[in-house]
Protein backbone atom coordinates (compact mmCIF):
# COMPACT_ATOMS: atom_id res chain seq x y z
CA UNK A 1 15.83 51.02 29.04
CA UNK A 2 19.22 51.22 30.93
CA UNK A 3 21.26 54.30 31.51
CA UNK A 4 24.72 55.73 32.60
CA UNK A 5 24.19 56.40 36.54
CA UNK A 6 24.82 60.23 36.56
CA UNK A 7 22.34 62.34 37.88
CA UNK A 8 20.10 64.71 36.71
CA UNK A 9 22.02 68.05 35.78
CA UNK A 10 19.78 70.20 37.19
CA UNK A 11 20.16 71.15 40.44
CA UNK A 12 17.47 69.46 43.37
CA UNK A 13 15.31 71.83 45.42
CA UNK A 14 17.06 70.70 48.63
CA UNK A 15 20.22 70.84 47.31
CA UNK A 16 23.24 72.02 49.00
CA UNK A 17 24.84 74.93 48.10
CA UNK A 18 28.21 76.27 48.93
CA UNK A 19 30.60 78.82 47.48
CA UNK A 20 33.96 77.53 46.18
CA UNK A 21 37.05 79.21 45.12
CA UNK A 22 38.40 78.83 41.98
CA UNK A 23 41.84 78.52 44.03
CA UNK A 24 41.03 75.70 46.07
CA UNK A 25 18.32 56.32 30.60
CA UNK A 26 16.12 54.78 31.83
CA UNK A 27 19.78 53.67 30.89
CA UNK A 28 21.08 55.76 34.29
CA UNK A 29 24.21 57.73 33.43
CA UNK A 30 25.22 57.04 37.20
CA UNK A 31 25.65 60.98 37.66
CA UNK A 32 25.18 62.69 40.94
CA UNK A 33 22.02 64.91 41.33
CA UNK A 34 23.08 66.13 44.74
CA UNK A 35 23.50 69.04 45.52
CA UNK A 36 24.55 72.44 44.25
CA UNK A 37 27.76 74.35 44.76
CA UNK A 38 27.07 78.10 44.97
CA UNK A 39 26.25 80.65 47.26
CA UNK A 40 27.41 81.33 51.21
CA UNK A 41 25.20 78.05 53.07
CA UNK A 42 27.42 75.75 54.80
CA UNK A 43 27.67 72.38 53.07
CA UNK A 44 28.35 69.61 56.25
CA UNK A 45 29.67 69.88 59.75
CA UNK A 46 33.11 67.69 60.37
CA UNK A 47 31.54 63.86 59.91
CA UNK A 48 30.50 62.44 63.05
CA UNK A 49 29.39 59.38 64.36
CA UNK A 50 25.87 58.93 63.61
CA UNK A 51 22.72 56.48 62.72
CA UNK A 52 23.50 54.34 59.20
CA UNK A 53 22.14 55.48 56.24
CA UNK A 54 20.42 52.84 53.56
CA UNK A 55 22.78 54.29 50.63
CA UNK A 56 23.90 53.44 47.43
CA UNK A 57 21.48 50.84 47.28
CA UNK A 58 21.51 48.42 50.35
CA UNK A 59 24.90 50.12 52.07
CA UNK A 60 25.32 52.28 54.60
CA UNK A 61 27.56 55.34 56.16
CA UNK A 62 31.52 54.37 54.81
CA UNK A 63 33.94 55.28 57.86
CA UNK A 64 36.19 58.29 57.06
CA UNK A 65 39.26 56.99 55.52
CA UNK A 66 38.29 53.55 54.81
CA UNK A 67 37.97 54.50 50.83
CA UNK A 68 41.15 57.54 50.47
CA UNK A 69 40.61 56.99 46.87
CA UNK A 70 37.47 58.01 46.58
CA UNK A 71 37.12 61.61 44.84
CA UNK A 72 33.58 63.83 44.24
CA UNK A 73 33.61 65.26 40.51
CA UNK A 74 31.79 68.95 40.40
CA UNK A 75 30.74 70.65 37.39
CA UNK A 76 30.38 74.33 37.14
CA UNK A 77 26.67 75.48 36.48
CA UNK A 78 27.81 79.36 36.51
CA UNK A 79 30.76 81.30 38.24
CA UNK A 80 31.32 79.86 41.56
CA UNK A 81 27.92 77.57 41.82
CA UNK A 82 29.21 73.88 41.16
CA UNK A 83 27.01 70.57 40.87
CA UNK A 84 28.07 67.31 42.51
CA UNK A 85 27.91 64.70 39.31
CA UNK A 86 30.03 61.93 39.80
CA UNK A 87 32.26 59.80 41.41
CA UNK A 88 35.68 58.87 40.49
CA UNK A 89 39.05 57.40 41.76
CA UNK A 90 42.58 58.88 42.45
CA UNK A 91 44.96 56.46 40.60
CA UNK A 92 48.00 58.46 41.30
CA UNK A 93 48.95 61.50 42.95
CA UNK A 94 47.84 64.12 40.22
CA UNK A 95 45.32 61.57 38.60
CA UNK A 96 41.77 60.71 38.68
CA UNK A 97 40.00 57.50 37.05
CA UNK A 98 35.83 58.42 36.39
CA UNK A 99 33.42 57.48 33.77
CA UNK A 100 33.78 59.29 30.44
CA UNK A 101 29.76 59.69 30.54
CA UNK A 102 30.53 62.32 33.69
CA UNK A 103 32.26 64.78 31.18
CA UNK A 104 29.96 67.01 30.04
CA UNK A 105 29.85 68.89 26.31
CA UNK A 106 31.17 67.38 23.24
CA UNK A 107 35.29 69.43 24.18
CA UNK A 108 35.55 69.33 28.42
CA UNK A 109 36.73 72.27 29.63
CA UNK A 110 38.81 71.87 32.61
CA UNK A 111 38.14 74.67 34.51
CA UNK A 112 34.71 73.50 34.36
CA UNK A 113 35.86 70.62 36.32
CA UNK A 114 36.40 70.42 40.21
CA UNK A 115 37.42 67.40 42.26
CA UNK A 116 37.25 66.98 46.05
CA UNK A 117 39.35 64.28 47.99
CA UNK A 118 38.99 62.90 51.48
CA UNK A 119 35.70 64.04 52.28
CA UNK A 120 32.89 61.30 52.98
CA UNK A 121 30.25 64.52 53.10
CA UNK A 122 30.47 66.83 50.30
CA UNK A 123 31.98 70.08 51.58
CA UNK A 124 33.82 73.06 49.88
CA UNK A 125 37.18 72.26 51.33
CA UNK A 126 40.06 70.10 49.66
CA UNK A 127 39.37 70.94 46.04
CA UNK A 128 41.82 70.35 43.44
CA UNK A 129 41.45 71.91 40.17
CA UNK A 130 41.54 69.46 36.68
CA UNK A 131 44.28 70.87 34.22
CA UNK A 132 43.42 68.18 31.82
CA UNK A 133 40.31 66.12 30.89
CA UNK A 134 41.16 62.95 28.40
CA UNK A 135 38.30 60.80 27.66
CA UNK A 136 38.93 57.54 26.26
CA UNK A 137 39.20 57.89 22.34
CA UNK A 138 36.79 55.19 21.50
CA UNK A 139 33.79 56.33 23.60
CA UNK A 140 31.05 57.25 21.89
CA UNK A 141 29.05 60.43 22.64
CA UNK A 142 25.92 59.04 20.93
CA UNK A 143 26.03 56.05 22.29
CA UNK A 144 27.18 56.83 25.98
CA UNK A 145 27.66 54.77 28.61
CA UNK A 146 26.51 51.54 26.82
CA UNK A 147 28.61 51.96 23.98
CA UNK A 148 31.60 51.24 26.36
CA UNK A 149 35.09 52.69 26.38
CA UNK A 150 33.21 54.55 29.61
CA UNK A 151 36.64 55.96 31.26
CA UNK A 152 37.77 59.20 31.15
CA UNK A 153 40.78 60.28 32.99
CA UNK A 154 41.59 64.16 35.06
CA UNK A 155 45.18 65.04 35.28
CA UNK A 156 45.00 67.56 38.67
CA UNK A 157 46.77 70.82 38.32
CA UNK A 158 48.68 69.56 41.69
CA UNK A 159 49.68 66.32 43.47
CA UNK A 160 46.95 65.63 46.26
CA UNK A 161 49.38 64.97 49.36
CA UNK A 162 48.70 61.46 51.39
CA UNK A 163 46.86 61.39 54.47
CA UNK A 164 45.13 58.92 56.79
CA UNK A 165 42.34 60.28 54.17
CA UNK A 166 43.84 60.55 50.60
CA UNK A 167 45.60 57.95 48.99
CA UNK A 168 45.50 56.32 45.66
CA UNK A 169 43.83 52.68 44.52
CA UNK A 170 46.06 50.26 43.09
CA UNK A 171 45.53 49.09 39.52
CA UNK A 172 44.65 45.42 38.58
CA UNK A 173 47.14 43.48 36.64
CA UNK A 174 46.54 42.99 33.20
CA UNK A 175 45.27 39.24 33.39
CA UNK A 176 43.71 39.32 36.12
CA UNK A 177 40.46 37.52 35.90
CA UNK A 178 37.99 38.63 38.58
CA UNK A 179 35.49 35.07 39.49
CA UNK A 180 31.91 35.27 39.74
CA UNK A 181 30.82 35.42 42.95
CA UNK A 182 33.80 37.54 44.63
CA UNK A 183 32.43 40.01 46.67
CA UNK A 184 33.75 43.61 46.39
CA UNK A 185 32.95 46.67 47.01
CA UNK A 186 31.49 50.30 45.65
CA UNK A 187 31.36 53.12 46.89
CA UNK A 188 29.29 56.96 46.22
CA UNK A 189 26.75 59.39 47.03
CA UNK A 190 23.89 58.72 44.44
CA UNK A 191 20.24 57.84 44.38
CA UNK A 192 19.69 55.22 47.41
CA UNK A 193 17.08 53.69 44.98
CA UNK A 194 15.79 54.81 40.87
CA UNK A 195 14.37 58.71 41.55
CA UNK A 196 15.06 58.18 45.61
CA UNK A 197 18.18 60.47 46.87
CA UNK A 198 20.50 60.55 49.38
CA UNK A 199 18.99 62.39 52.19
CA UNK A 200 21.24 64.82 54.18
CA UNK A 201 23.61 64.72 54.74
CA UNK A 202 25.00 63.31 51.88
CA UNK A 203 27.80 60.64 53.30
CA UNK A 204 29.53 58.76 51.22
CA UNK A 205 27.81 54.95 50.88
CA UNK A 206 29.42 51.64 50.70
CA UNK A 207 28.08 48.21 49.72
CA UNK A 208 29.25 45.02 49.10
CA UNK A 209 28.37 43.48 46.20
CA UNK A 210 28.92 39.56 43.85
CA UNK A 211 30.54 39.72 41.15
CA UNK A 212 28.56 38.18 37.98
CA UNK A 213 29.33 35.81 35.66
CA UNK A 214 29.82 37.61 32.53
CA UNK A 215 27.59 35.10 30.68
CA UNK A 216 25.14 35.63 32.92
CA UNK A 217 25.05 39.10 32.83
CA UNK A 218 24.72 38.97 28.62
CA UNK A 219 21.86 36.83 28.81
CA UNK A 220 20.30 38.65 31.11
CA UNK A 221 20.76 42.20 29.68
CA UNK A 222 20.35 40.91 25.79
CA UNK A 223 16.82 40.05 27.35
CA UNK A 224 16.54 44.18 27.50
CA UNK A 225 18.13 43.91 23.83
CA UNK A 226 21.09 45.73 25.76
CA UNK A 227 24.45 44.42 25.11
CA UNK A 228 27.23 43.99 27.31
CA UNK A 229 30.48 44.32 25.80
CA UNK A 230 34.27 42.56 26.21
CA UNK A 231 35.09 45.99 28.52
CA UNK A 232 32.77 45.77 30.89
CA UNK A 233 32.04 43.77 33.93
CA UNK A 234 28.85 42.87 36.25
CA UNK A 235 28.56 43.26 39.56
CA UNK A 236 25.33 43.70 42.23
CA UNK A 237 22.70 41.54 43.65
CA UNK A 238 19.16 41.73 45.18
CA UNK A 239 18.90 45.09 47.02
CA UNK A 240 22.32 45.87 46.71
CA UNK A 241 23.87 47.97 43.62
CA UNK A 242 25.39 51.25 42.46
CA UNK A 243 22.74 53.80 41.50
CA UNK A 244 22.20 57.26 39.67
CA UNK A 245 24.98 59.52 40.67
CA UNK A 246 27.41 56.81 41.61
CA UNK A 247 29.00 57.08 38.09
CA UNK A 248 33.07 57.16 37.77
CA UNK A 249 33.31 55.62 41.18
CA UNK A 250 35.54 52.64 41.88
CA UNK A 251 34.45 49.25 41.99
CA UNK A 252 37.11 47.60 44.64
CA UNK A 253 38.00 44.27 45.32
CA UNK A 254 40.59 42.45 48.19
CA UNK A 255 43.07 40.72 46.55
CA UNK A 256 45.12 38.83 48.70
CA UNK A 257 45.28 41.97 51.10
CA UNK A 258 45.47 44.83 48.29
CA UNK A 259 42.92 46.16 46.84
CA UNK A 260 42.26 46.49 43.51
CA UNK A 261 40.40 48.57 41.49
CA UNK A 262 38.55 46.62 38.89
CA UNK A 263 35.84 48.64 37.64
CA UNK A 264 34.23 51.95 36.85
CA UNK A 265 30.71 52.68 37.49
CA UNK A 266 29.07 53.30 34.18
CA UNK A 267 25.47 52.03 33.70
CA UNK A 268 22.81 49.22 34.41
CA UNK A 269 18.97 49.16 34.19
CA UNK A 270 17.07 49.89 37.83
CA UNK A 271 18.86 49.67 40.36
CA UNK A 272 19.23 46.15 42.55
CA UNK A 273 17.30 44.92 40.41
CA UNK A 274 18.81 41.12 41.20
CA UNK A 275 18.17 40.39 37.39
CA UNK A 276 19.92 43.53 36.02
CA UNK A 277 23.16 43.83 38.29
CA UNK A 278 25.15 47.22 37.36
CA UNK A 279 27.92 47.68 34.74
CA UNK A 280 30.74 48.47 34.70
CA UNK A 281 33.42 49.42 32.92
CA UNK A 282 36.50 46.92 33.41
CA UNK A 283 39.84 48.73 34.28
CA UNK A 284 41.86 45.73 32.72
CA UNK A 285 40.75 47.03 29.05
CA UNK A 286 41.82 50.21 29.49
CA UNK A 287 45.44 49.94 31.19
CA UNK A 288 47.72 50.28 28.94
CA UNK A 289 45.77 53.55 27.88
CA UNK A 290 45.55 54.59 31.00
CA UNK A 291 49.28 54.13 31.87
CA UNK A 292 50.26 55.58 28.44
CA UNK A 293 49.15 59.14 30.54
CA UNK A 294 49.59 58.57 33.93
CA UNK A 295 53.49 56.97 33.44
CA UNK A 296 54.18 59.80 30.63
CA UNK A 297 53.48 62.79 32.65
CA UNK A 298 55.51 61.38 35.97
């Protein structure tokens, strides 16, 4: 059975632990099961150059900076301990894009919520605190990530300033029709493969991956008597995917030298399975919800 790609929300035995301040199935709910925020342990020494990492599933070690959009979601286990879940996107200055299936408990609260940006290894520096969690009014709670509507969107309590490392992914326009076969790219710190994690320590994946034909996708997924729906779009191939605890990360493509953000990470069944590529869910369904927010609060 598929699930969102979230990981596991208890904490792993090796996981990392650092304090923060509060100032600073099997669908796979693609969360994070890394590590744990909490305690005094350092989290990561400054990235350095090192040996690749098989990530994601079939990527490797993404060069600081390459991806400035790409944000770490936390949730808050107790006072000051904090669990990396998810992925997600920075769509604007005081914005982030992630999967509604990342937001935990039936009403969010945001102070529950942390977000990190510009950090390829999870550390506790550059955390912005959520002021506002909106998930998308027709996502279903029972139903998670395969009921669709999987977007969710955290209004920062502060503008993240631009750096060679933090920046913000451009939105798609509304009719534009990613083809099959278009290779893109996604990006996160989950499972390398289903139950197999990221070993230390813990920086940030990429992988290319096709985009599949939608048709393709149904067919292949209805075998599964899973159903994939007008909002959501197919991407992955043999050995190469998004995988638990890449959920809410962006799904990128090149467009004629800009890149686009085209999809969410929200669920799929395995992963790299070359029969059941991932989900996820496509931005162009959700824009004029999303810019309903993001344009009323500038």
């Amino acid at each position: 059975m598929g699930s969102g790609r979230t990981l596991n929300t208890s904490c792993l035995t090796h996981g990392l632990l650092v304090t923060t301040s509060p100032t600073e199935g099997m669908l796979w709910l693609l969360f994070l099961t890394l590590p744990c925020l909490g305690g005094s342990m350092p989290v990561t020494s400054d990235p350095s150059p090192g040996t690749e990492l098989v990530g994601i599933v079939g990527g490797h070690d993404a060069p600081a900076g390459k991806w400035p959009w790409q944000v770490s979601l936390w949730i808050m286990l107790r006072t000051d301990e904090w669990e990396l879940k998810c992925g997600g996107s920075l769509i604007h200055p005081q914005w982030v894009l992630t999967a509604a299936h990342c937001i935990p408990g039936k009403n969010p609260v945001p102070q529950h919520l942390l977000v990190q940006v510009g950090q390829v290894r999870p550390s506790n520096s550059h955390s912005v605190q959520v002021a506002m969690v909106i998930r998308h009014p027709k996502y279903n709670l029972a139903q998670k990530a395969q009921g669709g509507a999987d977007v969710a969107l955290l209004k920062l309590k502060a503008p993240v300033i631009q750096s060679k490392l933090v920046n913000w992914i451009a939105l798609p326009p509304a009719r534009l029709t990613v083809p099959s076969g278009m290779r893109c790219w996604v990006t996160g710190w989950g499972n390398t493969a289903v139950n197999e994690s990221l070993p230390p320590p813990y920086h940030l994946q990429e992988v290319e991956v096709p985009i599949v034909a939608e048709e393709i996708c149904r067919q292949q997924y209805r075998l599964k008597n899973q159903f994939i729906k007008d909002d959501m779009l197919c991407a992955g191939s043999n050995g190469r995917d998004s995988c638990q605890g890449d959920s809410g990360g962006p799904l990128v493509c090149n467009w004629t030298g800009t890149w686009l953000q085209v999809g969410v990470v929200s669920w799929g069944n395995g992963c790299g399975d070359p029969n059941f590529p991932g989900v996820y869910a496509r931005v162009t369904s959700f824009l004029s919800w999303i810019h309903h927010y993001v344009h009323s609060s500038t």
